[in-house]
C-alpha atoms as a PDB file:
ATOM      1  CA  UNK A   1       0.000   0.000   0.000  1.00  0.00           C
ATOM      2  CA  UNK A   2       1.371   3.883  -0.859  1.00  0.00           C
ATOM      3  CA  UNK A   3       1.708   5.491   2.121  1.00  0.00           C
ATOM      4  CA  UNK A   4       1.646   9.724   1.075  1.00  0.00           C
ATOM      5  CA  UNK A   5       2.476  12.931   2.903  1.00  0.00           C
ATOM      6  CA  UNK A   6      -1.646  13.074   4.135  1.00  0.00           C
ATOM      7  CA  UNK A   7      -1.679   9.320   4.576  1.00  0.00           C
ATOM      8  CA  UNK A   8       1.030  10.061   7.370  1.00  0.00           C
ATOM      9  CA  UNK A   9      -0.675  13.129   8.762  1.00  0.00           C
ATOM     10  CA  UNK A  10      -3.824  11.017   8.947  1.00  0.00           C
ATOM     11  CA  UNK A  11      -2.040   8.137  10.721  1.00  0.00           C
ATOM     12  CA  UNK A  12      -0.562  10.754  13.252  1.00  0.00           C
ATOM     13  CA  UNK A  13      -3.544  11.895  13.835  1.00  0.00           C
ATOM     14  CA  UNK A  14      -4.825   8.744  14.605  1.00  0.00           C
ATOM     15  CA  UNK A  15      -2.602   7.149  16.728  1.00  0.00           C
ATOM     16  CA  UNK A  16      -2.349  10.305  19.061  1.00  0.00           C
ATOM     17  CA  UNK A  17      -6.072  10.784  19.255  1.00  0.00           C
ATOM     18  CA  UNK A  18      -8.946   8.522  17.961  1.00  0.00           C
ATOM     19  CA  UNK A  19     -11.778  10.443  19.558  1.00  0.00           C
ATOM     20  CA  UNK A  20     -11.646  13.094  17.327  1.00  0.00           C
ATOM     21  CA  UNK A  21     -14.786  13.280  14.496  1.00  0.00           C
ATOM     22  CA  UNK A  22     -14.049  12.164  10.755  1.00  0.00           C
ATOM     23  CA  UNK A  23     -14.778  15.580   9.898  1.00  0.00           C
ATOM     24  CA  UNK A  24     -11.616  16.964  12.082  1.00  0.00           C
ATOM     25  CA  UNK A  25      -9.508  14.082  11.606  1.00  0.00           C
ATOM     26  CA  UNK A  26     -10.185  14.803   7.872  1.00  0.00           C
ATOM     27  CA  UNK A  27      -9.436  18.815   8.552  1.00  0.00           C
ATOM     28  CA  UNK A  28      -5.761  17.631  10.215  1.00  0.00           C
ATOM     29  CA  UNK A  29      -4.833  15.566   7.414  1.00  0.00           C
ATOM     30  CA  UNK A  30      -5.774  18.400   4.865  1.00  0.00           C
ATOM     31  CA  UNK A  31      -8.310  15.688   2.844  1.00  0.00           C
ATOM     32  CA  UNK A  32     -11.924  15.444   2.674  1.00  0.00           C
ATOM     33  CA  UNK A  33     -14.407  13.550   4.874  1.00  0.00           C
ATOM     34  CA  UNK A  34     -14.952  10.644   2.292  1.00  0.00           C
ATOM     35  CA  UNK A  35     -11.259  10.554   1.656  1.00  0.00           C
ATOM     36  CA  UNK A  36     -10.393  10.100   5.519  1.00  0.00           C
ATOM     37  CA  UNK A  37     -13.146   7.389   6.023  1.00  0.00           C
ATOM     38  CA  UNK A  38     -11.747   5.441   2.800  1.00  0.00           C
ATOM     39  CA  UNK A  39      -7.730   5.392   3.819  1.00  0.00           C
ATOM     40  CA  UNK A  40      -8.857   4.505   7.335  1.00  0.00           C
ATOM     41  CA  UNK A  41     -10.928   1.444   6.120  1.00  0.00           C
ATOM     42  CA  UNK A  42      -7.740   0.838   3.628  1.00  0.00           C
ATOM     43  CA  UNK A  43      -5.569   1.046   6.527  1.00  0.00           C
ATOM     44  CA  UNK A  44      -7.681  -1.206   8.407  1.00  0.00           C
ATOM     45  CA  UNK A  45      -7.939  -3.821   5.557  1.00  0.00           C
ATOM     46  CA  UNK A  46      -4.331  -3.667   4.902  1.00  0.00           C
ATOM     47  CA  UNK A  47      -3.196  -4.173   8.811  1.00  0.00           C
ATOM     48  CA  UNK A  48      -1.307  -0.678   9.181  1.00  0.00           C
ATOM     49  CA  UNK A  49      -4.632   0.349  11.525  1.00  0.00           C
ATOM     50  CA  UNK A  50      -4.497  -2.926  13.947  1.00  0.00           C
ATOM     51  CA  UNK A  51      -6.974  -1.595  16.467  1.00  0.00           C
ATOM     52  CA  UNK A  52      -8.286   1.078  18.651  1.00  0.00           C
ATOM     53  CA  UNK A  53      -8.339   1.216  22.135  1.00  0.00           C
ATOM     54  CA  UNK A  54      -8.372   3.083  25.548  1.00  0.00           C
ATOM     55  CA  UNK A  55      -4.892   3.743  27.413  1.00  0.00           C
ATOM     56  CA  UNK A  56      -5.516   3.139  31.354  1.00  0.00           C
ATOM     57  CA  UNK A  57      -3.234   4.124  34.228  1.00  0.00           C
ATOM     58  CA  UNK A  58      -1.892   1.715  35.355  1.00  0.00           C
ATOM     59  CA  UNK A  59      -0.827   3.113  38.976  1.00  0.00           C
ATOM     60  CA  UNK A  60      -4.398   4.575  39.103  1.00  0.00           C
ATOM     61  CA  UNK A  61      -6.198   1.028  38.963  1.00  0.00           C
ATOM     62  CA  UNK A  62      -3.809  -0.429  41.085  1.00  0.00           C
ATOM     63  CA  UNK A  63      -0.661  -1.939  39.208  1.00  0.00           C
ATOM     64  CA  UNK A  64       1.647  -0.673  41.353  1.00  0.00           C
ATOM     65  CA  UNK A  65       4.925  -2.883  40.724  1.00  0.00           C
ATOM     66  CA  UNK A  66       6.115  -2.857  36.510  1.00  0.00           C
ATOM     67  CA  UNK A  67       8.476  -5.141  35.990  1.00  0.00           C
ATOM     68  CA  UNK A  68      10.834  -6.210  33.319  1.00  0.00           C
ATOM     69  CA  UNK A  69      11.340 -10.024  33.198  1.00  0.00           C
ATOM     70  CA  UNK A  70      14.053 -11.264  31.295  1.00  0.00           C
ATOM     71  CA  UNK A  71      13.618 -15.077  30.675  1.00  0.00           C
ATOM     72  CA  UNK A  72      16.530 -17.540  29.618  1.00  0.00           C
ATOM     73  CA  UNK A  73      15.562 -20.710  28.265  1.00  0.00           C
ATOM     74  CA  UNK A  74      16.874 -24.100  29.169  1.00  0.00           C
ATOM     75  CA  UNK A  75      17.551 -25.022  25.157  1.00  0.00           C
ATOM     76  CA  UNK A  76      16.828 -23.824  22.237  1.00  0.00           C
ATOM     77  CA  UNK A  77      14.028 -26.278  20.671  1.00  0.00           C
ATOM     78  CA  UNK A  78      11.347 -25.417  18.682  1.00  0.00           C
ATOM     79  CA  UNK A  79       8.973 -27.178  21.327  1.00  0.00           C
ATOM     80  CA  UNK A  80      10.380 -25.064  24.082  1.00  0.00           C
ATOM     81  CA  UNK A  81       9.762 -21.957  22.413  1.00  0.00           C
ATOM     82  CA  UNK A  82       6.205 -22.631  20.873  1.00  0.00           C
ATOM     83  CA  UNK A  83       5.558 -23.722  24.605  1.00  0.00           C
ATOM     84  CA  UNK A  84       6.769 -20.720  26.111  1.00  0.00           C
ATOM     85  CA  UNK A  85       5.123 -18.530  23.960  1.00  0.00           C
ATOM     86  CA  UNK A  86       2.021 -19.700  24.390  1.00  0.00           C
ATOM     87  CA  UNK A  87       2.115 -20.151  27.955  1.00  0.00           C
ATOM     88  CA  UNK A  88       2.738 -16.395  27.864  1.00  0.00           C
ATOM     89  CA  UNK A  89       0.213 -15.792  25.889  1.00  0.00           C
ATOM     90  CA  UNK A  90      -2.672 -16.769  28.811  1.00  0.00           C
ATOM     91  CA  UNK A  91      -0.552 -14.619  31.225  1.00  0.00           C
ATOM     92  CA  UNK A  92      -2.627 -11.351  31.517  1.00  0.00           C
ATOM     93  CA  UNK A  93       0.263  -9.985  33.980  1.00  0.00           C
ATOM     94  CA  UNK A  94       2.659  -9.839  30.809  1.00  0.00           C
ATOM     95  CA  UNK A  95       1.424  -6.876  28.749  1.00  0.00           C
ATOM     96  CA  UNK A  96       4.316  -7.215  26.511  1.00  0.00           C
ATOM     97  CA  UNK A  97       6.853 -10.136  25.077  1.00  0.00           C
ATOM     98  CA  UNK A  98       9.592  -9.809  22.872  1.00  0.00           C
ATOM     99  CA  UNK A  99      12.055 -12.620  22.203  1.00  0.00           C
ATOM    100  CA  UNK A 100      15.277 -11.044  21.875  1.00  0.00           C
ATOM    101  CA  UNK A 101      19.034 -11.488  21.473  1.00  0.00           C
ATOM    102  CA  UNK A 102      21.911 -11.703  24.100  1.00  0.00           C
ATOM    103  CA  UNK A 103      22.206 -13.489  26.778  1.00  0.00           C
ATOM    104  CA  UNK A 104      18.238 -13.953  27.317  1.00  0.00           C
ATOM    105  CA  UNK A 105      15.677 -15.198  24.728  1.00  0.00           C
ATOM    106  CA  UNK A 106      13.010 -13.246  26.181  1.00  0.00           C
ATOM    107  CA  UNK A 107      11.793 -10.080  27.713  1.00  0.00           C
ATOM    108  CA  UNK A 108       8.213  -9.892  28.957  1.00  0.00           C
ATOM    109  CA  UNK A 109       6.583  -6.794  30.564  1.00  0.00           C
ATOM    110  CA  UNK A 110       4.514  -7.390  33.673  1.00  0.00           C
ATOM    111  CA  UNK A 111       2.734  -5.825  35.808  1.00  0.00           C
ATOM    112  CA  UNK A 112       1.125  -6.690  39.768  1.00  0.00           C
ATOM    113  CA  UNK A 113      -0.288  -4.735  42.108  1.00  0.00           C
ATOM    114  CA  UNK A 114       2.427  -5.720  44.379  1.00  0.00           C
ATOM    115  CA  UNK A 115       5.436  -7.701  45.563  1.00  0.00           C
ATOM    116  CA  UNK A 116       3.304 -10.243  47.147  1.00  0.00           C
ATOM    117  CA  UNK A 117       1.574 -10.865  43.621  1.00  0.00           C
ATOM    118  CA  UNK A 118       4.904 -10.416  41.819  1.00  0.00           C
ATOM    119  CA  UNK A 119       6.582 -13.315  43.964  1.00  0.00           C
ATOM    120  CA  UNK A 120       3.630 -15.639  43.314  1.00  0.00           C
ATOM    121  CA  UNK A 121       3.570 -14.726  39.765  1.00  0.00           C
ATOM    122  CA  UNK A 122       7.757 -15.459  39.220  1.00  0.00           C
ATOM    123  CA  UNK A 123       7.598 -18.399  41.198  1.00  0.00           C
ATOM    124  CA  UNK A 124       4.482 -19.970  39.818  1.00  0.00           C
ATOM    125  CA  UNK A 125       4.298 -19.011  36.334  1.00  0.00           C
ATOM    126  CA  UNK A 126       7.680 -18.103  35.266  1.00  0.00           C
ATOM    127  CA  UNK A 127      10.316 -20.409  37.226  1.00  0.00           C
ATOM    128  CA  UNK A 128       7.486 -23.611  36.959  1.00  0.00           C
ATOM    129  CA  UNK A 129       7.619 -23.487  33.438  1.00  0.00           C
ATOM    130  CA  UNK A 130       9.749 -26.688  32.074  1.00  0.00           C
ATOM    131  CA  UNK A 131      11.369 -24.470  29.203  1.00  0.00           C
ATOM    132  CA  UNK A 132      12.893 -21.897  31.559  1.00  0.00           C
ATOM    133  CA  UNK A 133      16.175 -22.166  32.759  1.00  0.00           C
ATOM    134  CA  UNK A 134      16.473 -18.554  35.401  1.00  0.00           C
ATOM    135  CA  UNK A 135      14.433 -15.232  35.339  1.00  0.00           C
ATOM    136  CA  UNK A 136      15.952 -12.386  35.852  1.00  0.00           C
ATOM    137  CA  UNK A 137      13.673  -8.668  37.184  1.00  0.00           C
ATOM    138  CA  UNK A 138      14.358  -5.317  36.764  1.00  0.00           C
ATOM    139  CA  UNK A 139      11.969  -3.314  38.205  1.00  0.00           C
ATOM    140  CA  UNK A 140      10.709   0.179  37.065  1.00  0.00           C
ATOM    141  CA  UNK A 141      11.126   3.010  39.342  1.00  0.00           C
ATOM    142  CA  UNK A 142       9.434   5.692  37.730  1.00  0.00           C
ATOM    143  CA  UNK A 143       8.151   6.032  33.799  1.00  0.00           C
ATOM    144  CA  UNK A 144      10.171   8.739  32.398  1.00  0.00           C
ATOM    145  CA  UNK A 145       8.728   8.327  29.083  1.00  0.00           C
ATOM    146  CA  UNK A 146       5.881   6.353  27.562  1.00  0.00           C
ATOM    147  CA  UNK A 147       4.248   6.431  24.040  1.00  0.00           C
ATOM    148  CA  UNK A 148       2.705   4.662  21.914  1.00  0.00           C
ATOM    149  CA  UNK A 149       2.528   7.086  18.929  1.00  0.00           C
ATOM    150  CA  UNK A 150       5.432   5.630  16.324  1.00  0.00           C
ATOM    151  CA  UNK A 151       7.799   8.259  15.073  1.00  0.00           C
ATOM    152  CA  UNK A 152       6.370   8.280  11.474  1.00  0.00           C
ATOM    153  CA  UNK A 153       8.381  11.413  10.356  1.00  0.00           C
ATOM    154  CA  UNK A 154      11.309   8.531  10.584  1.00  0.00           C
ATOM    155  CA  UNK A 155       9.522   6.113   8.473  1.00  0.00           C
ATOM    156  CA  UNK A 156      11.683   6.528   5.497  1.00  0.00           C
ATOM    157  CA  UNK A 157       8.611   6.156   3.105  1.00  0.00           C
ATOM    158  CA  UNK A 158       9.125   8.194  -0.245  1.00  0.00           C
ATOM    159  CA  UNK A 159       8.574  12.050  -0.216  1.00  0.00           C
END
């Protein structure tokens, strides 16, 4: 799919802000109404639009302790990982999981209301599993910076 100049002002648009009417998305991105509603329905059909949602805070409801779980397997196997990733997959404490390079395979994102939770959570979902071989947590202090708006001036699409 082309991506132009207004596709991208559109997109920005979008991922800052979805609340915003078709008419004034349509204003920001300098095309008409029918325009706007066609490129978001090609964007959703072509996978660049993958959803929309609400961002909660996560301190207010709660989810006091963030952590950042990196996860060393005990080998390499195709079974191991296709395990592992789907036993992350019913975790709803892991918001995020990237397998990654280094010493770890994986880092997953959690987050518990508390160390209590945490513990039970490391100890009975993480360090139980027969694929992992040791766990290691970082946890988050503060968030200094969080977005999920991708930096689309960067994209290196054509002018």
């Amino acid at each position: 799919m082309e991506i132009s100049k207004t596709d991208l002002r559109l997109l920005d648009a979008l991922q800052r802000d979805v609340t915003p009417s078709q008419d004034e998305l349509a204003d920001t991105a300098g095309m008409s109404r029918t325009s706007a509603w066609r490129r978001i329905r090609e964007f959703e059909k072509n996978g660049i639009l993958e959803k929309q949602v609400a961002l909660l805070n996560p301190r207010k409801l709660g989810f006091q302790i963030h952590v950042l779980l990196a996860v060393a397997m005990v080998e390499h196997t195709d079974a191991n990982r296709k395990s592992f990733e789907a036993h992350v997959q019913s975790l709803p404490e892991v918001t995020e999981c990237y397998s990654v390079s280094g010493e770890r395979d994986y880092i997953l994102q959690v987050m518990v209301s508390d160390m209590d939770a945490y513990n039970h959570f490391i100890n009975t979902q993480i360090l139980d599993h027969s694929a992992v071989r040791s766990a290691s947590s970082t946890f988050a202090l503060r968030r200094v910076k969080y977005s999920t708006a991708l930096p689309l001036s960067l994209a290196g699409l054509p002018s």
